[in-house]
N, C-alpha and C. Protein backbone atom coordinates (compact mmCIF):
# COMPACT_ATOMS: atom_id res chain seq x y z
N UNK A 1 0.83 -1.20 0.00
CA UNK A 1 0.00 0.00 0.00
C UNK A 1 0.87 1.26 0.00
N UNK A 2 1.94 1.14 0.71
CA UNK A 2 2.86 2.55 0.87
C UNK A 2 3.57 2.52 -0.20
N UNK A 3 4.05 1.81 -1.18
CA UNK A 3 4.73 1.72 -2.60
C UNK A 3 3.50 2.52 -3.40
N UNK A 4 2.08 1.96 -3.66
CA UNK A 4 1.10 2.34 -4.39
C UNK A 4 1.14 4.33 -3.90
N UNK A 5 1.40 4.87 -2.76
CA UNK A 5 0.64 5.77 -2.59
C UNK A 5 1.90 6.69 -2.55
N UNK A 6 3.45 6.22 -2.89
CA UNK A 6 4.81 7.00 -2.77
C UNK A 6 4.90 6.95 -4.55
N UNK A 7 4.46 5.82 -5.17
CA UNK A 7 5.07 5.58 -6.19
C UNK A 7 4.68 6.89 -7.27
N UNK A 8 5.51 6.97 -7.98
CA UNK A 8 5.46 7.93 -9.28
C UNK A 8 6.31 8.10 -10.34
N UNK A 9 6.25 8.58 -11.14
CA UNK A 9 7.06 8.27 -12.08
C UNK A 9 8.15 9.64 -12.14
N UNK A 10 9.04 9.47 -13.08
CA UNK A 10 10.19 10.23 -13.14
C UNK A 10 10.29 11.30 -13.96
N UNK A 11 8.95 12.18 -14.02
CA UNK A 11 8.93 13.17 -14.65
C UNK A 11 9.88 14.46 -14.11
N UNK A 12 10.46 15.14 -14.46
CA UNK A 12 11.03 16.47 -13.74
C UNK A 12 10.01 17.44 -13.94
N UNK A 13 9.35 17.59 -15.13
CA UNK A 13 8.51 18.76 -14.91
C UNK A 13 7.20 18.90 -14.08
N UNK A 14 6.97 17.52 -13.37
CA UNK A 14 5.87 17.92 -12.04
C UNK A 14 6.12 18.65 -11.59
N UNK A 15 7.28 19.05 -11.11
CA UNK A 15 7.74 19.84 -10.27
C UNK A 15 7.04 21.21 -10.23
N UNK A 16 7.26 21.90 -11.64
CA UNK A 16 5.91 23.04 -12.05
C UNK A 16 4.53 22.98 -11.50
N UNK A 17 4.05 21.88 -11.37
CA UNK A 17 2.80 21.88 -11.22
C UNK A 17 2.66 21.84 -9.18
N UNK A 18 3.68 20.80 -9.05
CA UNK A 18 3.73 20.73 -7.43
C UNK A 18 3.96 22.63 -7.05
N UNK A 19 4.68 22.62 -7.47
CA UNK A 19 5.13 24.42 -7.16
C UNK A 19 3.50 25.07 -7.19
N UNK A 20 3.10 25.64 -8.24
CA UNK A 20 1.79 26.33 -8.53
C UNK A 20 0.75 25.55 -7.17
N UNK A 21 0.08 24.45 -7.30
CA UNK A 21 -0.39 23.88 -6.18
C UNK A 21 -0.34 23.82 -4.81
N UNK A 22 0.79 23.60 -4.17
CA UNK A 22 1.57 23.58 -3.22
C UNK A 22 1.44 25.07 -2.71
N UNK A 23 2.23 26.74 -3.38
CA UNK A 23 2.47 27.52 -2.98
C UNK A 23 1.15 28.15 -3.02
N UNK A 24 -0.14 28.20 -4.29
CA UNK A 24 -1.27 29.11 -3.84
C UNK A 24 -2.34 28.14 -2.44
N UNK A 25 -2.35 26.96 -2.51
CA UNK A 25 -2.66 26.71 -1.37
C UNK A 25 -2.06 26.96 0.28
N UNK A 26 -0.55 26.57 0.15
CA UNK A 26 -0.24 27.23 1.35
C UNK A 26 -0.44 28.84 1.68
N UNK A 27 -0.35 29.46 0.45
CA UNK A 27 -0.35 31.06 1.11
C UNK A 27 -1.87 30.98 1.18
N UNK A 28 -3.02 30.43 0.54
CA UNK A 28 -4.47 30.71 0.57
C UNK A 28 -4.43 30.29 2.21
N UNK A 29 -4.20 29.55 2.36
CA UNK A 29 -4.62 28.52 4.07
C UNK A 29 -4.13 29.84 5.11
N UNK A 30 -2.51 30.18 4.85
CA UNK A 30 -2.23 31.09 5.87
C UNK A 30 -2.99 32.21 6.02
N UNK A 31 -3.31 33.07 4.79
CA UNK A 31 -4.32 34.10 5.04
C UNK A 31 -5.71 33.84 5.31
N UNK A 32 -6.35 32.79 5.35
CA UNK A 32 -7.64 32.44 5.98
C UNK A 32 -7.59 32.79 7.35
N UNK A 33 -6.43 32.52 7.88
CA UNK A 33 -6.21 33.18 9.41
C UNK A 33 -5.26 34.84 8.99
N UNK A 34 -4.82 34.86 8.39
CA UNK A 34 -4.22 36.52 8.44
C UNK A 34 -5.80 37.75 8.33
N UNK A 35 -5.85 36.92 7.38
CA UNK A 35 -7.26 38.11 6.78
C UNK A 35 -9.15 37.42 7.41
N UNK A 36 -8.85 36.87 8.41
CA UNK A 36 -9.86 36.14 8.38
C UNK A 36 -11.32 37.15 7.88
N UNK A 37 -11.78 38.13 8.36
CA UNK A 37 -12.70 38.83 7.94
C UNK A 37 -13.39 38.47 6.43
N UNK A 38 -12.05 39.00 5.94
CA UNK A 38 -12.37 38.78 4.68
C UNK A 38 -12.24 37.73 3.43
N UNK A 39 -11.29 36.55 4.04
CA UNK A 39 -11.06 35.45 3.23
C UNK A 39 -11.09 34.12 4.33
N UNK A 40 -11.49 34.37 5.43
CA UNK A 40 -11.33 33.59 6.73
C UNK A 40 -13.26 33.13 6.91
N UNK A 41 -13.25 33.16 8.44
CA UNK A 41 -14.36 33.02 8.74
C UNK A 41 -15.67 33.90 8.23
N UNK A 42 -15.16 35.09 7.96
CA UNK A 42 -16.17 36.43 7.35
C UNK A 42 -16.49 35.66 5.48
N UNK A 43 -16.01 35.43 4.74
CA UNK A 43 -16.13 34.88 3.36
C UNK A 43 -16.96 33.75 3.79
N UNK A 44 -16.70 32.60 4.69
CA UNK A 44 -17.46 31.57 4.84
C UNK A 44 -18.88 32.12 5.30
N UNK A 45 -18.73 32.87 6.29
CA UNK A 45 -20.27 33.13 6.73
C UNK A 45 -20.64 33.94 5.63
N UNK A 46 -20.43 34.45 4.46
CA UNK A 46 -21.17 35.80 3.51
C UNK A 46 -21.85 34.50 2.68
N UNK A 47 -20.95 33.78 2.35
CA UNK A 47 -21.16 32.00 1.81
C UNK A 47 -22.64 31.76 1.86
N UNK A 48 -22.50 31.72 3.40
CA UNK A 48 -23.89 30.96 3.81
C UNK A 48 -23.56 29.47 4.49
N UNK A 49 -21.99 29.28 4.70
CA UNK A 49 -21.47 28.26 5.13
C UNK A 49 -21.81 27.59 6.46
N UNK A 50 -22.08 26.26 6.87
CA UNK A 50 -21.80 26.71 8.84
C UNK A 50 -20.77 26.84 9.62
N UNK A 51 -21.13 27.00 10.46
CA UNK A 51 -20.09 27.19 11.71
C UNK A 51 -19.01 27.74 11.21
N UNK A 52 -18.88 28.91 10.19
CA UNK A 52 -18.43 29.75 9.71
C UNK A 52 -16.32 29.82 10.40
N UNK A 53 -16.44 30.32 11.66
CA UNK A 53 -14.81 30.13 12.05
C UNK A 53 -14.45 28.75 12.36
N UNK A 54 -15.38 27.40 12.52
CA UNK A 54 -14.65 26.41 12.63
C UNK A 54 -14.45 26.04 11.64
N UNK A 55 -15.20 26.22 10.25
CA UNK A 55 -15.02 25.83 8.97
C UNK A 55 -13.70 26.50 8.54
N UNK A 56 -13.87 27.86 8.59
CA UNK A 56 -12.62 28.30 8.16
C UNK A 56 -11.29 27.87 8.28
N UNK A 57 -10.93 27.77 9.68
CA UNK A 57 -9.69 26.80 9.92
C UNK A 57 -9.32 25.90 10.05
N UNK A 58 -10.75 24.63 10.08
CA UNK A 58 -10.29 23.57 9.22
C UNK A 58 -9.96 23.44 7.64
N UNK A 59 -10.57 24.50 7.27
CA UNK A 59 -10.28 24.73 5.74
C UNK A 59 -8.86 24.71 5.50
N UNK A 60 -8.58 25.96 6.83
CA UNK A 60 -7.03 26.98 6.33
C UNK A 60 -6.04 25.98 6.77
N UNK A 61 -5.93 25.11 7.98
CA UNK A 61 -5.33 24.30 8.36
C UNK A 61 -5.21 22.85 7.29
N UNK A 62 -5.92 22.37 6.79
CA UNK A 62 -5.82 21.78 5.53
C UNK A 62 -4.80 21.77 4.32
N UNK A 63 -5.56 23.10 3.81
CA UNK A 63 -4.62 23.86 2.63
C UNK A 63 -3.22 24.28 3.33
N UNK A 64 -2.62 24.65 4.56
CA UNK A 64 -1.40 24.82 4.93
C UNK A 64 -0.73 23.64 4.92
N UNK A 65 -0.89 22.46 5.74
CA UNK A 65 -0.19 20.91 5.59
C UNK A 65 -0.48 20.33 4.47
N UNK A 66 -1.54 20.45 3.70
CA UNK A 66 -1.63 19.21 2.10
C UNK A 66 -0.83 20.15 1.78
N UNK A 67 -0.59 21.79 1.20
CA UNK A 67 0.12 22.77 0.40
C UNK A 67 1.77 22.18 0.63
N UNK A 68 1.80 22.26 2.37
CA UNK A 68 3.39 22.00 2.29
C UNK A 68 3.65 20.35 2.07
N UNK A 69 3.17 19.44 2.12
CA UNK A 69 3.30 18.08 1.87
C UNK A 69 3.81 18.15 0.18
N UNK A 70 2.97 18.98 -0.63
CA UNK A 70 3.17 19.01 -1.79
C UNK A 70 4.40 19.46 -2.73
N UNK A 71 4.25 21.01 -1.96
CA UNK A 71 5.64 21.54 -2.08
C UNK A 71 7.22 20.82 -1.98
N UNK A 72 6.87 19.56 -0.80
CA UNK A 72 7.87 18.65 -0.94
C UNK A 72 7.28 17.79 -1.56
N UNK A 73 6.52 17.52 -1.68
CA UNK A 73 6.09 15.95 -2.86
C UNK A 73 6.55 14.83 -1.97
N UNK A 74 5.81 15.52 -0.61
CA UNK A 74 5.77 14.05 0.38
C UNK A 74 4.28 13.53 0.34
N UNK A 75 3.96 12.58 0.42
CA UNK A 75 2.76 11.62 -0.09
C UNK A 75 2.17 12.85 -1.01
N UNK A 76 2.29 13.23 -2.00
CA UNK A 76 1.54 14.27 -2.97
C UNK A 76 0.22 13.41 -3.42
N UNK A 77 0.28 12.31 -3.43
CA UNK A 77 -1.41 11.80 -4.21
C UNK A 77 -2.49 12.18 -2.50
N UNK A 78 -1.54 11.43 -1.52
CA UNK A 78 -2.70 11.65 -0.29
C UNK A 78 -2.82 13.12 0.02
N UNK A 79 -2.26 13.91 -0.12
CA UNK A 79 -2.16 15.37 0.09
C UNK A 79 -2.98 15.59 -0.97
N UNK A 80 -3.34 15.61 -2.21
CA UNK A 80 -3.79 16.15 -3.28
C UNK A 80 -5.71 15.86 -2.82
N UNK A 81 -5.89 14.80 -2.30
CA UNK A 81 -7.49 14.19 -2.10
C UNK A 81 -8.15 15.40 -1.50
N UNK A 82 -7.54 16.10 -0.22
CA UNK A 82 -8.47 16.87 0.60
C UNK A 82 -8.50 18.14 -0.65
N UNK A 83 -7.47 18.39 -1.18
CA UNK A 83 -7.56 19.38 -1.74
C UNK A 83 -8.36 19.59 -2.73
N UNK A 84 -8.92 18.07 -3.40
CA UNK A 84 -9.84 18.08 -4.66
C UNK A 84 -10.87 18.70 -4.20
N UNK A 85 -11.53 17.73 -2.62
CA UNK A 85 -12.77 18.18 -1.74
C UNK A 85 -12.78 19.71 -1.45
N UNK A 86 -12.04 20.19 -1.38
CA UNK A 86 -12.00 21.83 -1.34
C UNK A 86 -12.13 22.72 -2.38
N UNK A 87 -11.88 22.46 -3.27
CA UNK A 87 -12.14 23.23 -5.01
C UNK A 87 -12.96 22.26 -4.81
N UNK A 88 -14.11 21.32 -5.15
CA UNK A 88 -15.08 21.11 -5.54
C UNK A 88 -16.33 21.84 -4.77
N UNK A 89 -16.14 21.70 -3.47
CA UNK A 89 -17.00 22.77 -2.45
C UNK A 89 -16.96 24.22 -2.88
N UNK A 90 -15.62 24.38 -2.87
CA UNK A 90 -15.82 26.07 -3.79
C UNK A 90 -16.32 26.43 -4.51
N UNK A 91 -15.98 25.28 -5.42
CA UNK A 91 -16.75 25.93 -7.02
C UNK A 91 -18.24 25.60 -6.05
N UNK A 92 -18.96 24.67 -5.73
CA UNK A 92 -20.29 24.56 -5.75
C UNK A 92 -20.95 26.02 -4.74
N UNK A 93 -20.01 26.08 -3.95
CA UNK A 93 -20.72 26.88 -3.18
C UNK A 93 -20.33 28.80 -3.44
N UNK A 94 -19.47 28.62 -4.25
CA UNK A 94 -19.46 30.00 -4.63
C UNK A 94 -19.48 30.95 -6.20
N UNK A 95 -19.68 29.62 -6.91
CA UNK A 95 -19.64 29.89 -8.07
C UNK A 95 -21.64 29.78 -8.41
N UNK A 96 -22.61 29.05 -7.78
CA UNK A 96 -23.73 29.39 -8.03
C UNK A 96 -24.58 30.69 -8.47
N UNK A 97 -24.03 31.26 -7.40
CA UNK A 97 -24.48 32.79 -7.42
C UNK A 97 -23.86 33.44 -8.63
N UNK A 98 -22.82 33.31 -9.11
CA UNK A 98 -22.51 33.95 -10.65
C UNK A 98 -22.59 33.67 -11.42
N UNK A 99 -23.36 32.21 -11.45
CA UNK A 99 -23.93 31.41 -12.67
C UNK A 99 -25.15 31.81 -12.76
N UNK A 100 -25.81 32.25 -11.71
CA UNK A 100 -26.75 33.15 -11.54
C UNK A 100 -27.38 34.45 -12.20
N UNK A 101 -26.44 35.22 -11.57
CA UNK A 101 -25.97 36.74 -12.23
C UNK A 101 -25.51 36.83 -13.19
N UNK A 102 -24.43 36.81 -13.68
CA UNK A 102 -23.74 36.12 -14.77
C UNK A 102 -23.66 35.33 -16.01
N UNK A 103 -24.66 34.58 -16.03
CA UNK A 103 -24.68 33.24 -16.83
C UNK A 103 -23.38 32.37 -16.99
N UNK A 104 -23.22 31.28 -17.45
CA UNK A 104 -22.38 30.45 -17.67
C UNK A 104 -20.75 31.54 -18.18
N UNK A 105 -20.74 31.91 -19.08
CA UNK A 105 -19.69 32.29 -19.52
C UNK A 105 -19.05 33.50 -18.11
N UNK A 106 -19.72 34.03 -17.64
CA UNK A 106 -19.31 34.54 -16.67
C UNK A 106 -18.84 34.32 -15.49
N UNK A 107 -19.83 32.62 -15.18
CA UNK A 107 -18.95 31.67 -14.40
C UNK A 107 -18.01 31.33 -14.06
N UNK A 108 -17.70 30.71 -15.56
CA UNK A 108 -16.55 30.01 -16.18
C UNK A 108 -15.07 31.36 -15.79
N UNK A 109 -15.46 32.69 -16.43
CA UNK A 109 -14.67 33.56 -16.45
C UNK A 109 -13.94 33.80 -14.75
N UNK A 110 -14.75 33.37 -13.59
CA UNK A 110 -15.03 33.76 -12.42
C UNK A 110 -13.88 32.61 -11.32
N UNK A 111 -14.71 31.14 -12.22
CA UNK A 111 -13.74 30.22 -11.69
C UNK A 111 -12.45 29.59 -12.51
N UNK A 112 -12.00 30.58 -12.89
CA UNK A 112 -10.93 29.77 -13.88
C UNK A 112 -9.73 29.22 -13.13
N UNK A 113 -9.38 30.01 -12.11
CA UNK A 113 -8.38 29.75 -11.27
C UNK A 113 -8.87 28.27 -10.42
N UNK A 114 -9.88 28.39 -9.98
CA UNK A 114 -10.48 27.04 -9.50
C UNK A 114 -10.45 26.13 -10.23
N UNK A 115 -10.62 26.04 -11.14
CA UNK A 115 -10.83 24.44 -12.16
C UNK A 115 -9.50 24.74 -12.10
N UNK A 116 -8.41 25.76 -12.82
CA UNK A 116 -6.70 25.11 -12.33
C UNK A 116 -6.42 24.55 -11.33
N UNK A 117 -6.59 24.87 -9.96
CA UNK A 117 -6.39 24.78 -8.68
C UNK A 117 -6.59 23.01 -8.79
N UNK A 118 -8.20 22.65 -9.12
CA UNK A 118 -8.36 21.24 -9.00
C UNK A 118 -8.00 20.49 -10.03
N UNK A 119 -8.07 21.14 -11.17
CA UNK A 119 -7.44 20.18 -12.51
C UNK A 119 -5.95 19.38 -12.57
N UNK A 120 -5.34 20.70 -11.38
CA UNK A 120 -3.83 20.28 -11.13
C UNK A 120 -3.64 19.55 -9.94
N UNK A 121 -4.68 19.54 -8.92
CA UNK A 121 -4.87 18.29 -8.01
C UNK A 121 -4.69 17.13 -8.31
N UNK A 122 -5.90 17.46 -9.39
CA UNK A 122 -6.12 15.59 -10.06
C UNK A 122 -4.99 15.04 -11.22
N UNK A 123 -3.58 15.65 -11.34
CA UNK A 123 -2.57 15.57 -12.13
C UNK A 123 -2.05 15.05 -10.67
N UNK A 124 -1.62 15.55 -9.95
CA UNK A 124 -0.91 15.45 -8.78
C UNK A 124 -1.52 13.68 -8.26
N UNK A 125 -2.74 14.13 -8.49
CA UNK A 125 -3.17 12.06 -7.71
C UNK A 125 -3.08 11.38 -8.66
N UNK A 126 -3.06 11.24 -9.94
CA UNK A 126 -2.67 10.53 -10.99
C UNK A 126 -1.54 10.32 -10.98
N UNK A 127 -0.61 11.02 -11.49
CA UNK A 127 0.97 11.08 -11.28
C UNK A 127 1.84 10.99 -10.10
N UNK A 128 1.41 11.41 -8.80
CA UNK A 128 2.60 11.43 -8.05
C UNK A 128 3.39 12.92 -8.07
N UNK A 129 4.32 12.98 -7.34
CA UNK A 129 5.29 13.91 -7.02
C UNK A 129 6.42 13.85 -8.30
N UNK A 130 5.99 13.59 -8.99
CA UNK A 130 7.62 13.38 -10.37
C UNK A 130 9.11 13.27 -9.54
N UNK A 131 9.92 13.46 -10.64
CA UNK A 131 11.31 12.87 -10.22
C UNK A 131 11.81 13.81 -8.49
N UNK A 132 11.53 15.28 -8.69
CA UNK A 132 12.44 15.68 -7.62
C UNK A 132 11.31 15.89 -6.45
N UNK A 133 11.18 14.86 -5.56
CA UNK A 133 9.92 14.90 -5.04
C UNK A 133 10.81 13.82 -3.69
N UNK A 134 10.31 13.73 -2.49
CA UNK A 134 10.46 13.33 -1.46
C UNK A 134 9.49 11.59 -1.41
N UNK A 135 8.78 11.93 -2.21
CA UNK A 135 8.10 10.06 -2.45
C UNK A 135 8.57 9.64 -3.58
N UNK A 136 9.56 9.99 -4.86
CA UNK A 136 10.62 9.68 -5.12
C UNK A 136 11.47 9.03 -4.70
N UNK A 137 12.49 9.50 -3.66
CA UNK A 137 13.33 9.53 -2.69
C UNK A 137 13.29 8.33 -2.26
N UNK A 138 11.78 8.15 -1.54
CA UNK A 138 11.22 7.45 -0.60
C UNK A 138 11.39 5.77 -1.34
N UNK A 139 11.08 6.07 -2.68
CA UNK A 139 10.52 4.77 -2.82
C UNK A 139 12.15 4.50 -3.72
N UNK A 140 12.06 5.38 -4.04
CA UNK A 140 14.61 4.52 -4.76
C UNK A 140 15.06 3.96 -3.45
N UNK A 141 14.94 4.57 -2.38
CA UNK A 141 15.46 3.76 -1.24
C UNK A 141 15.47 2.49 -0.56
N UNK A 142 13.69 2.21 -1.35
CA UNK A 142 12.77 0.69 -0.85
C UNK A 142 12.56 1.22 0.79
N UNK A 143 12.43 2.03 1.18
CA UNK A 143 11.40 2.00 2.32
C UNK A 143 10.14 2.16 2.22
């Protein structure tokens, strides 16, 4: 099971993608608590979310450890799962209202960064951490 969930292949250019992933989630997670008002517990409750500050920092606390797991491309597929669940909640729960207002194309225009965010998740659980990655490492060693 720990071979299946380290293993990956020897791409170098994951690395791009771990980077992009990794760094807007960790800085998103930290400012959920820097800015909470406004990207923290205050955004969740405008949402319509519950329990608005416990949501928030389980959110932000999330995106800070899967972000840095990634950044090293330590278990990057198990790190990548919570993160799918989080862009999929987003888009559902905040992209309605501008599909709304908006129509579709305005949506689309609204969440583009989101479908990256998760499109590059689901590269990350497919693939693995590529060559310069810490479950790399892990698994040339046979531990």
């Amino acid at each position: 099971m720990k071979k299946l969930i380290l293993n990956t292949d020897n791409s170098k250019t994951t690395i791009l993608i771990r980077l992009m992933i990794g760094a807007v989630f960790l800085s998103e997670g930290i400012q959920k608590f820097l800015f909470a008002d406004t990207l923290g517990a205050g955004r969740f409750e405008k949402i319509g979310l519950p329990l608005p500050e416990f949501l928030s920092s389980f959110v932000g606390v999330f995106e800070i450890f899967c972000g840095t797991l990634i950044l090293f491309g330590f278990f990057t597929r198990l790190a990548s799962i919570p993160l799918i669940i989080i862009m999929l909640v987003a888009i559902a729960t905040t992209k309605s209202e501008v599909l709304a207002e908006k129509g579709f194309w305005g949506m689309m225009h609204g969440s583009r960064t989101d479908w990256a965010m998760l499109l590059g998740n689901v590269f990350l659980l497919i693939k693995g951490g590529g060559f310069w990655s810490a479950d790399n490492t892990l698994t040339k060693d046979g531990r």
